[in-house]
Protein backbone atom coordinates (compact mmCIF):
# COMPACT_ATOMS: atom_id res chain seq x y z
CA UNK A 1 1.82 106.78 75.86
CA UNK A 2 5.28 105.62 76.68
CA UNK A 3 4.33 102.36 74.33
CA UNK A 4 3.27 104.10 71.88
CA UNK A 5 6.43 106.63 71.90
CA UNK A 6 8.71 103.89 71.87
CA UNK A 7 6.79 101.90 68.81
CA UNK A 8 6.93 105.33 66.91
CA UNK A 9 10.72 105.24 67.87
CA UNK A 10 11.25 102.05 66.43
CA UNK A 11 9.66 102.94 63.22
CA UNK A 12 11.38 105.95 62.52
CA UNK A 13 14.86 103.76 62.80
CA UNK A 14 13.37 101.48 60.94
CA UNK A 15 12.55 103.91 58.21
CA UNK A 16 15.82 105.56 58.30
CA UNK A 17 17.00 102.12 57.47
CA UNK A 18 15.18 101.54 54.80
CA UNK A 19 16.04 104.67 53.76
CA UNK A 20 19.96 104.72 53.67
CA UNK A 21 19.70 101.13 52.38
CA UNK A 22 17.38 102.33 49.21
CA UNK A 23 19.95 105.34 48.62
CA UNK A 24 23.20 103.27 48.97
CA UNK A 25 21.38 100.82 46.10
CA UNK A 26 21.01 103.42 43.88
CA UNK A 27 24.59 104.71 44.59
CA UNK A 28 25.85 101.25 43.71
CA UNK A 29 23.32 101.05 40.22
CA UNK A 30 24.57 104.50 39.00
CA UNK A 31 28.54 103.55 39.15
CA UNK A 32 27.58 99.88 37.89
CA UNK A 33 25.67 101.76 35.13
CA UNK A 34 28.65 104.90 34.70
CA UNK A 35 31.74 101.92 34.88
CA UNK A 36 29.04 99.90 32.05
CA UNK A 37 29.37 103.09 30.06
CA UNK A 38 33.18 103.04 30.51
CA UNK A 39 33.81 99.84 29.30
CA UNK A 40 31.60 100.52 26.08
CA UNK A 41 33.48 103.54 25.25
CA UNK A 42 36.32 101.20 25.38
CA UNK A 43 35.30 98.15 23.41
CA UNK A 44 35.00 100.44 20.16
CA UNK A 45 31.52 101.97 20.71
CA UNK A 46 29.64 98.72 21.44
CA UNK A 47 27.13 99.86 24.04
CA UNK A 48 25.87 96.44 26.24
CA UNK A 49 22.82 97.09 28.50
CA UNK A 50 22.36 95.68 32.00
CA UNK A 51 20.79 92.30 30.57
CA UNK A 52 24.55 92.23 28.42
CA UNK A 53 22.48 92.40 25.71
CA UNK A 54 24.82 93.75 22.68
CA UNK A 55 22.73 96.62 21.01
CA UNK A 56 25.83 97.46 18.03
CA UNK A 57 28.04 95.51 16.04
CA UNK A 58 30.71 96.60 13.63
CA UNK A 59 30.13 94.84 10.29
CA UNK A 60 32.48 94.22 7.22
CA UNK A 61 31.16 94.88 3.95
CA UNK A 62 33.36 93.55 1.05
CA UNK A 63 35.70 93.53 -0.66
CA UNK A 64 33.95 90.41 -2.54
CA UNK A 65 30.51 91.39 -2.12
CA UNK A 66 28.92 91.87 -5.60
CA UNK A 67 27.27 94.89 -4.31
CA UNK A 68 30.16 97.12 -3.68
CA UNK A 69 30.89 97.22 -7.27
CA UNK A 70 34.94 96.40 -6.92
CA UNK A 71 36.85 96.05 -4.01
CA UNK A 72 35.27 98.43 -1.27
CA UNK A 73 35.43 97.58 1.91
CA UNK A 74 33.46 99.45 4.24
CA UNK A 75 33.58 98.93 8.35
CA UNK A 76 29.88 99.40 9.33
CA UNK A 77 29.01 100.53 12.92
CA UNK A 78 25.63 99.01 13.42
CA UNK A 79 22.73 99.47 15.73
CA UNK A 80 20.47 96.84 14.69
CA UNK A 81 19.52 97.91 10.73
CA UNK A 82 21.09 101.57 11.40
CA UNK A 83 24.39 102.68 10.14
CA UNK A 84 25.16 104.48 12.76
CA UNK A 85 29.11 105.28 11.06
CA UNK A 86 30.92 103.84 8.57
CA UNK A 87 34.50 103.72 7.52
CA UNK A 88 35.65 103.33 4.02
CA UNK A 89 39.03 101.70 3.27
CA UNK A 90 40.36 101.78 -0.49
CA UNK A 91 44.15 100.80 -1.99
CA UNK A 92 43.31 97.32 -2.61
CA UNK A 93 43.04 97.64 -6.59
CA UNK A 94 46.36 100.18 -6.58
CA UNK A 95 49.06 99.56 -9.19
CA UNK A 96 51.40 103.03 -9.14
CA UNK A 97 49.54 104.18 -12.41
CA UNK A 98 50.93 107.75 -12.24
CA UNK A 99 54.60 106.18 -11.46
CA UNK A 100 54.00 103.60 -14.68
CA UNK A 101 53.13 106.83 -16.86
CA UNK A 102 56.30 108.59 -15.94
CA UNK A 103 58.30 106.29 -16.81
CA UNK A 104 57.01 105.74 -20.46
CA UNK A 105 56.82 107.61 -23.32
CA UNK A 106 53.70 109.55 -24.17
CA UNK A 107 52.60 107.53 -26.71
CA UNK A 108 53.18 104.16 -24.44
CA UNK A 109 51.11 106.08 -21.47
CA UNK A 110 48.02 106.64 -23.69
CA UNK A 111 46.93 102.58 -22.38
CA UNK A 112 46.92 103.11 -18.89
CA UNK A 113 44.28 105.59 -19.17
CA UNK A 114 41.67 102.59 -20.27
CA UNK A 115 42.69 100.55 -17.20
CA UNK A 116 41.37 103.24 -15.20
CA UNK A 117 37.99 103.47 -15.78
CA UNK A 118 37.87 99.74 -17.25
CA UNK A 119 33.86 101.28 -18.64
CA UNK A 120 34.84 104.63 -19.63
CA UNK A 121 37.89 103.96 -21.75
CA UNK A 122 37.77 106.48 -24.72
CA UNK A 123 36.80 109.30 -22.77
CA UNK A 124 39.72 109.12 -20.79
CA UNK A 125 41.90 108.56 -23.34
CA UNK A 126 40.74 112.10 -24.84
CA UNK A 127 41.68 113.71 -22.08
CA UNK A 128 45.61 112.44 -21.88
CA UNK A 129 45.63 113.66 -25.83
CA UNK A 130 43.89 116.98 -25.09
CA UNK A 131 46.99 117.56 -22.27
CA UNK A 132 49.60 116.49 -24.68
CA UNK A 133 48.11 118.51 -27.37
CA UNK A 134 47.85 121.44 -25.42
CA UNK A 135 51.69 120.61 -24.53
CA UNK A 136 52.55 120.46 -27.74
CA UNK A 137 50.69 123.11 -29.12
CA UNK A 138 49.34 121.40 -31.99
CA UNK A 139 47.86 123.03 -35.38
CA UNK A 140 43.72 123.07 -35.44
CA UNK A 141 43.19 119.66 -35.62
CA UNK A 142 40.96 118.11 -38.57
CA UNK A 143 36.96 118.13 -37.77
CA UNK A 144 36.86 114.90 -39.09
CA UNK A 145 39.19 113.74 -36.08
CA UNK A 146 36.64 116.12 -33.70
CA UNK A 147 33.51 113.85 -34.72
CA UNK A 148 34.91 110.67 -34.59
CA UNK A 149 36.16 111.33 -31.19
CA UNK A 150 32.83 113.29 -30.06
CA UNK A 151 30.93 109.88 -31.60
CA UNK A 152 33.07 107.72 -29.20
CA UNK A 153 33.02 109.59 -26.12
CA UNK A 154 29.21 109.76 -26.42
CA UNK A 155 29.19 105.74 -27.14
CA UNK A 156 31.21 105.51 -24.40
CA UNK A 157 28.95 107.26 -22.34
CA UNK A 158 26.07 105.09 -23.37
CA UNK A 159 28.13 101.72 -22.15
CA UNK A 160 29.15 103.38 -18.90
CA UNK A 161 25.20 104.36 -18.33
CA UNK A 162 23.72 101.17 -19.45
CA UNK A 163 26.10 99.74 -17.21
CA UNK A 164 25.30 101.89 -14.16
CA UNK A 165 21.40 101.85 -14.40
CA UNK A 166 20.92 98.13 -15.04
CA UNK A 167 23.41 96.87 -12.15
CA UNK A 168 21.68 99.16 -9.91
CA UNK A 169 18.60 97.70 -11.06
CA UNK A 170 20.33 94.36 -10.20
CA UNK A 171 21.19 95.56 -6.65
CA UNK A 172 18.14 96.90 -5.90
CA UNK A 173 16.11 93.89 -7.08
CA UNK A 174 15.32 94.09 -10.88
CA UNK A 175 16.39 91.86 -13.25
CA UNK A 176 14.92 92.84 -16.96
CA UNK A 177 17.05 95.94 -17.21
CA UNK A 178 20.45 94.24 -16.77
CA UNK A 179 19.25 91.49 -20.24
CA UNK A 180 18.24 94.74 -21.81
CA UNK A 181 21.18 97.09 -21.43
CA UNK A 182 23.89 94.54 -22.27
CA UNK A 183 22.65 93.66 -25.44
CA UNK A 184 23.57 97.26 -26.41
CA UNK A 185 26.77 97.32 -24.44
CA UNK A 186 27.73 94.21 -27.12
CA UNK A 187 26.87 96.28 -29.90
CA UNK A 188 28.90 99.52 -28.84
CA UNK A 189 32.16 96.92 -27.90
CA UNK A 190 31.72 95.26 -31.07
CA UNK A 191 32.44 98.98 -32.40
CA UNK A 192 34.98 99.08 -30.12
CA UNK A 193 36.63 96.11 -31.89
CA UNK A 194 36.12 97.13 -34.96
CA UNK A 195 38.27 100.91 -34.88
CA UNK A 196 40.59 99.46 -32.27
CA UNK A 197 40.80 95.47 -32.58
CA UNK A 198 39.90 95.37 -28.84
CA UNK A 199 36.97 95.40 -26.87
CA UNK A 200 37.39 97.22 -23.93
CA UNK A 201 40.99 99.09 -23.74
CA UNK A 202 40.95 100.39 -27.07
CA UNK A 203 44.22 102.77 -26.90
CA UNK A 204 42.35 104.47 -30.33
CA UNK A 205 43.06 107.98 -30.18
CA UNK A 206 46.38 109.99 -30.37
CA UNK A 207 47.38 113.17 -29.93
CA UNK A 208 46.19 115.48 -32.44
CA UNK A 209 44.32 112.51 -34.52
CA UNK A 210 43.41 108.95 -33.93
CA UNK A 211 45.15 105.74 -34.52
CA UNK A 212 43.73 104.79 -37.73
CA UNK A 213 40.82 105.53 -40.44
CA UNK A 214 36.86 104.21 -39.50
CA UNK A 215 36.35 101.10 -41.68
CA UNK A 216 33.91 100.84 -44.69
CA UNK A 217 30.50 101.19 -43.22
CA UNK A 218 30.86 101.74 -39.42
CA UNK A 219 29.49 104.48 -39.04
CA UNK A 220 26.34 103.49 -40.98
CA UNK A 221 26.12 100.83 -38.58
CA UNK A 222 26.11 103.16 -35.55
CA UNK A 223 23.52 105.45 -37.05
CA UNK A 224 21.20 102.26 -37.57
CA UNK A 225 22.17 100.98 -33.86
CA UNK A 226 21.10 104.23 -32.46
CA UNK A 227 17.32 103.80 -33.42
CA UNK A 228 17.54 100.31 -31.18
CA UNK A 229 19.38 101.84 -28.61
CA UNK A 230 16.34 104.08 -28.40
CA UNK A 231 13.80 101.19 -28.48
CA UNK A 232 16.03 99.58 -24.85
CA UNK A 233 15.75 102.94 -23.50
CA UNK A 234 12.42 103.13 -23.65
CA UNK A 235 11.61 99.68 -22.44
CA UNK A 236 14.18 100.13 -19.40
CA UNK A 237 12.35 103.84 -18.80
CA UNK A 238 8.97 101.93 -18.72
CA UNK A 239 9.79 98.94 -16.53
CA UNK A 240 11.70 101.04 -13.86
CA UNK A 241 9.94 104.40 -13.88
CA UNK A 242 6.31 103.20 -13.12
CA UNK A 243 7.74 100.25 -11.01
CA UNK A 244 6.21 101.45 -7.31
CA UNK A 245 9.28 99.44 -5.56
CA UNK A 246 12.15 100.94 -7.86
CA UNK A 247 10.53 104.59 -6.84
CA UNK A 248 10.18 103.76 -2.98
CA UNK A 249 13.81 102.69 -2.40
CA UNK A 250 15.21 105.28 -4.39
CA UNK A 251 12.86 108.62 -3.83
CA UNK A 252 14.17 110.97 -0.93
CA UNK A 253 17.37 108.83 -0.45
CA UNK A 254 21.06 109.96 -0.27
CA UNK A 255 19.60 113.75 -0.84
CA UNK A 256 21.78 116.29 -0.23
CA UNK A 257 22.14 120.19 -1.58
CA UNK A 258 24.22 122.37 -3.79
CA UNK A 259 26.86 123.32 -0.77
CA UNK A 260 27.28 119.55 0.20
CA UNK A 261 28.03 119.14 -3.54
CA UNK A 262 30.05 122.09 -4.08
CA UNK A 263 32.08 121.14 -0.62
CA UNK A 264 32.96 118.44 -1.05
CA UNK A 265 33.95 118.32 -4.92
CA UNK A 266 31.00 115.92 -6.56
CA UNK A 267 30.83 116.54 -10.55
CA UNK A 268 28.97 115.42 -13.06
CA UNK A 269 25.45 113.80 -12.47
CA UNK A 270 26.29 114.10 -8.87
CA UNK A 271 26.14 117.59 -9.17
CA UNK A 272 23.45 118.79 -11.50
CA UNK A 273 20.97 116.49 -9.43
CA UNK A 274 21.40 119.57 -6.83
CA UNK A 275 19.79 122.10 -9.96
CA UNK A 276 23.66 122.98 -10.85
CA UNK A 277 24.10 123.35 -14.35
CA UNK A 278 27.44 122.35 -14.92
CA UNK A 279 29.10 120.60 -17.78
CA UNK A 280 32.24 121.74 -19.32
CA UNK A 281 31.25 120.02 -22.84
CA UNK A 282 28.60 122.62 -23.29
CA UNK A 283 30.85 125.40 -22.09
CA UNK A 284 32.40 127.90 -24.25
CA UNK A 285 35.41 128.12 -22.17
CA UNK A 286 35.67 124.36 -21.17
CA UNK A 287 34.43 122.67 -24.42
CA UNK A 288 36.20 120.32 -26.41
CA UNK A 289 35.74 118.41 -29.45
CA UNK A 290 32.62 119.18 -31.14
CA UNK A 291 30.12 119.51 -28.84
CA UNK A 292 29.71 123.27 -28.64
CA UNK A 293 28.59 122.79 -32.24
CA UNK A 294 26.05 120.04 -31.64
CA UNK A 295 23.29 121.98 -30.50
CA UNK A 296 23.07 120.32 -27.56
CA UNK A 297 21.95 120.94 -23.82
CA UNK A 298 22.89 118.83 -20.40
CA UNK A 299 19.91 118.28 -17.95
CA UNK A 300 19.49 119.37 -14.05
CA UNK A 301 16.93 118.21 -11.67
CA UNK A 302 16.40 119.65 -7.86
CA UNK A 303 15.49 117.28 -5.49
CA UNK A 304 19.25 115.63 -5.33
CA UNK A 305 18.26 112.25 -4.20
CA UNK A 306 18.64 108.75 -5.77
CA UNK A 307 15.95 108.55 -8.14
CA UNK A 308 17.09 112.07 -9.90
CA UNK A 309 20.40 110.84 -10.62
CA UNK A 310 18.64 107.40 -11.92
CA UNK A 311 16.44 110.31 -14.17
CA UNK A 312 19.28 112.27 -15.28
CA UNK A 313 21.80 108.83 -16.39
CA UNK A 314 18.42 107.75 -18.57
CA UNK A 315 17.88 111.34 -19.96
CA UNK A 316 21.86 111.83 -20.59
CA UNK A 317 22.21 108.67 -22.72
CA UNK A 318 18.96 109.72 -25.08
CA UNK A 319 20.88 112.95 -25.71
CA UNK A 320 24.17 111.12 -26.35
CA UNK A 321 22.04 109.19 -29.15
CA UNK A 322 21.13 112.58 -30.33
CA UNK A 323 24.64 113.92 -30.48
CA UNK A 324 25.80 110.92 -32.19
CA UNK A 325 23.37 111.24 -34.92
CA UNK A 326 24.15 115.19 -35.44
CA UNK A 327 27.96 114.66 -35.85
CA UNK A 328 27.44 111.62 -38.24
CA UNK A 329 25.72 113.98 -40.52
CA UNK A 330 28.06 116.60 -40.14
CA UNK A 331 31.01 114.81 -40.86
CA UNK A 332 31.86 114.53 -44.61
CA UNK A 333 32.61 111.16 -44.17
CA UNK A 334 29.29 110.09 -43.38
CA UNK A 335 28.04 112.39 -46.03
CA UNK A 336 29.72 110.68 -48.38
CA UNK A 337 28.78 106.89 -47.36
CA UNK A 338 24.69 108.46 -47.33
CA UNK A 339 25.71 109.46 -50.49
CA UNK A 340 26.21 105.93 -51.40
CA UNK A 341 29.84 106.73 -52.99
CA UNK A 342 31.43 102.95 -54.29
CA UNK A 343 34.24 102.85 -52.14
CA UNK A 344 36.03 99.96 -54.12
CA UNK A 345 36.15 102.54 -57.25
CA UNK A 346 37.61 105.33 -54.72
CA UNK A 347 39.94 101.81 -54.48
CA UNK A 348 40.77 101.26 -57.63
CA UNK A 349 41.83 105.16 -58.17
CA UNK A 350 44.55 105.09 -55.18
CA UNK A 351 46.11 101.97 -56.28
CA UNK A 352 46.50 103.60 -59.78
CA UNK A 353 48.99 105.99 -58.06
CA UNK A 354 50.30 103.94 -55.56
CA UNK A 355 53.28 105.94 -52.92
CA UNK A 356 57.06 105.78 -53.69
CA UNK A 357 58.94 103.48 -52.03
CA UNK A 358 60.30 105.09 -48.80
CA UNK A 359 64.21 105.44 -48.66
CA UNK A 360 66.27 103.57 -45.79
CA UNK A 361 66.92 106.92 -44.41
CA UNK A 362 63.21 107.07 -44.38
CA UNK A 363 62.52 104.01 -42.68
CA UNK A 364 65.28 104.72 -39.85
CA UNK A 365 63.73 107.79 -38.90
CA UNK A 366 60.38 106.63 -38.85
CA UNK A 367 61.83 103.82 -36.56
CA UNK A 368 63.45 106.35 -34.21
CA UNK A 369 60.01 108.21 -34.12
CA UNK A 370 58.22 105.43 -33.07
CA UNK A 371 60.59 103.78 -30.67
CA UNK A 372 61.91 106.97 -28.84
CA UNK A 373 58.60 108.97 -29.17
CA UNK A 374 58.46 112.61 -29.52
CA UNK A 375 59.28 115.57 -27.35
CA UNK A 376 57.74 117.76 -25.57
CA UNK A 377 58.97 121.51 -24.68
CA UNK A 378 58.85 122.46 -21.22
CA UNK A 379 55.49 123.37 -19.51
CA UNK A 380 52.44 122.00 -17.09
CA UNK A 381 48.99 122.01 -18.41
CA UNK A 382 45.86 120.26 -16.78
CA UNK A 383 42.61 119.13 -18.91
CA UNK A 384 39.75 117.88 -18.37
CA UNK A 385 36.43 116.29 -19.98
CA UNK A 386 33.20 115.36 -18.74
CA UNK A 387 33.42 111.81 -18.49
CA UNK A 388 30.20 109.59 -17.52
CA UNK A 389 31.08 109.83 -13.94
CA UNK A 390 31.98 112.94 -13.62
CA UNK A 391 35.02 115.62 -14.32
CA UNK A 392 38.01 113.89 -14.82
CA UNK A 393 41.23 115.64 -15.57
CA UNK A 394 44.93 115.11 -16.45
CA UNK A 395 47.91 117.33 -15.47
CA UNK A 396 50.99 116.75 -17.23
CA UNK A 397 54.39 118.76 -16.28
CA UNK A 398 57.02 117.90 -19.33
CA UNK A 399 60.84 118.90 -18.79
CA UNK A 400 61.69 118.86 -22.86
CA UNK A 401 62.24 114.49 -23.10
CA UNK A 402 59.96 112.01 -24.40
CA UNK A 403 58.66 111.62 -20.98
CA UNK A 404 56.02 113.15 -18.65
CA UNK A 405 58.51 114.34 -15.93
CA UNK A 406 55.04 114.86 -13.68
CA UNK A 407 51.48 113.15 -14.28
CA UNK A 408 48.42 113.31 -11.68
CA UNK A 409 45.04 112.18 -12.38
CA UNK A 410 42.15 113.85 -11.40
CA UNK A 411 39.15 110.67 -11.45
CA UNK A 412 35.54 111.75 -10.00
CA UNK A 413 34.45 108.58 -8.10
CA UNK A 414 37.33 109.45 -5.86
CA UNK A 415 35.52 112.52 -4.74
CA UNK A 416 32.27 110.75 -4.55
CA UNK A 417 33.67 107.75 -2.63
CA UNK A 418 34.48 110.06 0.32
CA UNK A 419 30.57 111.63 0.61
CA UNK A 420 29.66 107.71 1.31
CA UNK A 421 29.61 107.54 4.67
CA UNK A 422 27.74 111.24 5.30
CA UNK A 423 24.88 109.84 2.53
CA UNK A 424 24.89 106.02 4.12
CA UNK A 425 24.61 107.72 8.27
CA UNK A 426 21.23 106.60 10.08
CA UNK A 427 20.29 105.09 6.78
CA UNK A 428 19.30 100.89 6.80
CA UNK A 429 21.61 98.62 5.86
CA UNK A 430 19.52 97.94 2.78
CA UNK A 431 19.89 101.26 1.77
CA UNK A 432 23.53 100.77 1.66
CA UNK A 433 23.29 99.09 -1.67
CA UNK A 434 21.24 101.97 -3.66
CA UNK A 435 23.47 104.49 -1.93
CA UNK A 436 27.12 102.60 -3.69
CA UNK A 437 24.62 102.21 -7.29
CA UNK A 438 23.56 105.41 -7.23
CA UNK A 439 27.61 106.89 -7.12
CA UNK A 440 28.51 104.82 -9.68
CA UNK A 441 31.75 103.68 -9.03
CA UNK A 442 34.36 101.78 -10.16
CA UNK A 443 37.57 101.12 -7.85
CA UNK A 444 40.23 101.04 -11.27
CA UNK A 445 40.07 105.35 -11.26
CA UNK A 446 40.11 105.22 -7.38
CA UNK A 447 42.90 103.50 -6.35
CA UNK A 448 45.11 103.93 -9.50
């Protein structure tokens, strides 16, 4: 008995041993695991397991990666494919644009305004003139002057579109689209070149008209290049819309609904992909130009994901086609080349009659116009249009000079920029690249 008591003594200590030996192991686990956790709160959210094993890295995307569509660089917090945050830097394309523009005369700022937007250049051109005429309260200005800048803005649209859909194509792995859509984007630049003398930054319109008279035939040639532009419509709709691949990456991704959208400020396709129908060319209060007229009607879808906004840019540039056509027949220009009038006899009866010779009084002042530009009375005004991306606006204060005394810019994609990182959270880093084609942005209206 004693033998035994003693042997069940001994075992008990030896338990307890084992027992406080277990319990101080686990004490010294937990604070190797709790200081672990320290030290990854410290080294910028990197978490590194017990086998120092790193399970996130922060990754740089761009500036020069072809995918980000300018100069965005984005700092990626990653764990493994997951973007688990994100951090978008811009300022790399900035150039004081608003400074430049106060500092000229309103008729030198009108260039800028194509260097924003280096694809949607006429558009935002019409909205420095439709600030400056509001400013300087011009007369009703001539309908002829209302479709030819209602034709442009809706070939602008078109360029900016075909641009947008067939470089997202590109990004997200199909080619066709991109051969397709810039064989049209040569066509509308060649039109470009042909009112303006330039390709891209056109500088075409003024305030209260536009810089000079449509040459002999154009406009026959852009009725005639709609009907293609309808054919490469068609053939992008049919090699994207059926494609099983194109519809997988894009359906159910970056969705979002109408209080994200109204939060945080998105316009344009960005909006009405929530089932918002908002677009201030169709909008008796907002409309400008001659789209009220046009008998026209924007498009909305619901789901607010990738693929609508991809559904909406394809169904928006069929209806530009559409208003295009309707203001080429209303505009008694047009009527007149249908007509088939000779223009060389039309000619021959203006150079029967040619002007006076101006006086050298006349010629002075028409050099002080043009070198000191006009003034404009004291006021602020803000307008805006629908541009492809979205609504972009101009304010303009003047203080009675020939100068803007105040000018701030008002570009979509800089709205749309900052929703990135909410669409692009817990999302693959291959989604990354539909989520920056699907904005459509470009970085010359963002940094300014």
């Amino acid at each position: 008995m004693e033998a035994r008591t003693v042997n069940s003594r001994r075992w008990v200590f030896r338990n307890k041993q084992l027992s406080n030996w277990v319990t101080w192991k686990i004490i010294i686990c937990i604070s190797i695991e709790y200081r672990m956790l320290l030290d990854s709160k410290v080294l910028n959210n990197v978490k590194i397991n017990k086998f120092n094993e790193v399970k996130g890295v922060n990754l740089n995307f761009g500036p020069n990666h072809p995918a980000a569509h300018g100069v965005l660089r984005l700092i990626l917090n990653m764990d493994g494919e997951i973007i688990k945050s994100s951090d978008v830097h811009i300022g790399l394309l900035h150039r004081g644009t608003e400074k430049l523009i106060e500092t000229k005369t309103y008729l030198l700022s009108l260039p800028y305004f194509d260097r924003l937007d280096y694809v949607s250049m006429m558009v935002q051109e019409h909205a420095f003139c439709l600030s400056v005429e509001k400013l300087k309260k011009f007369p009703n200005i001539n309908q002829k002057v209302l479709h030819v800048r209602t034709i442009f803005d809706e070939l602008t649209r078109i360029l900016n579109h075909l641009l947008a859909v067939s470089c997202h194509a590109l990004d997200v792995g199909s080619m066709s689209p991109l051969f397709w859509a810039f064989e049209e984007r040569e066509i509308i630049m060649s039109f470009y070149e042909q009112v303006s003398g330039a390709r891209m930054h056109a500088a075409y319109y003024r305030p209260g008209k536009t810089h000079s008279r449509l040459p002999d035939g154009l406009l026959l040639r852009i009725m005639s290049f709609t009907h293609g532009c309808q054919k490469t419509l068609n053939n992008i709709t049919g090699s994207l819309s059926e494609n099983s691949i194109w519809k997988k990456r894009l359906l159910y991704m970056g969705s979002y609904g109408v209080m994200e959208a109204q939060n945080w400020g998105l316009t344009g396709v960005m909006l009405r992909c929530t089932g918002i129908k908002r677009d201030i060319r169709f909008n008796k209060r907002t409309t400008y130009g001659s789209y009220y007229y046009s008998n026209s009607r924007s498009f909305v879808t619901n789901n607010g994901d990738a693929l609508d906004r991809y559904l909406l840019r394809m169904q928006e540039m069929s209806e530009s086609l559409l208003i295009i056509i309707r203001n080429i027949v209303k505009s008694d220009r047009i009527e007149n080349r249908l007509n088939f009038m000779n223009f060389r006899d039309l000619w021959l009866n203006f150079s029967k009659n040619p002007k006076k010779a101006p006086s050298m009084e006349a010629m002075i002042r028409h050099f002080q116009k043009w070198s000191r530009g006009y003034t404009v009375d004291k006021g602020i005004t803000t307008q805006y249009v629908e541009s492809p991306k979205g609504e972009f606006g101009v304010t303009l204060m003047a203080d009675g000079t020939n100068k803007p005394y105040r000018c701030k810019i008002r570009s979509p994609a800089y709205n749309h920029i900052q929703f990135l990182p909410k669409l692009i959270k817990n999302r693959q880093l291959a989604d990354l690249v539909t989520m920056i084609g699907t904005i459509d942005i470009v970085f010359g209206e963002i940094d300014r």
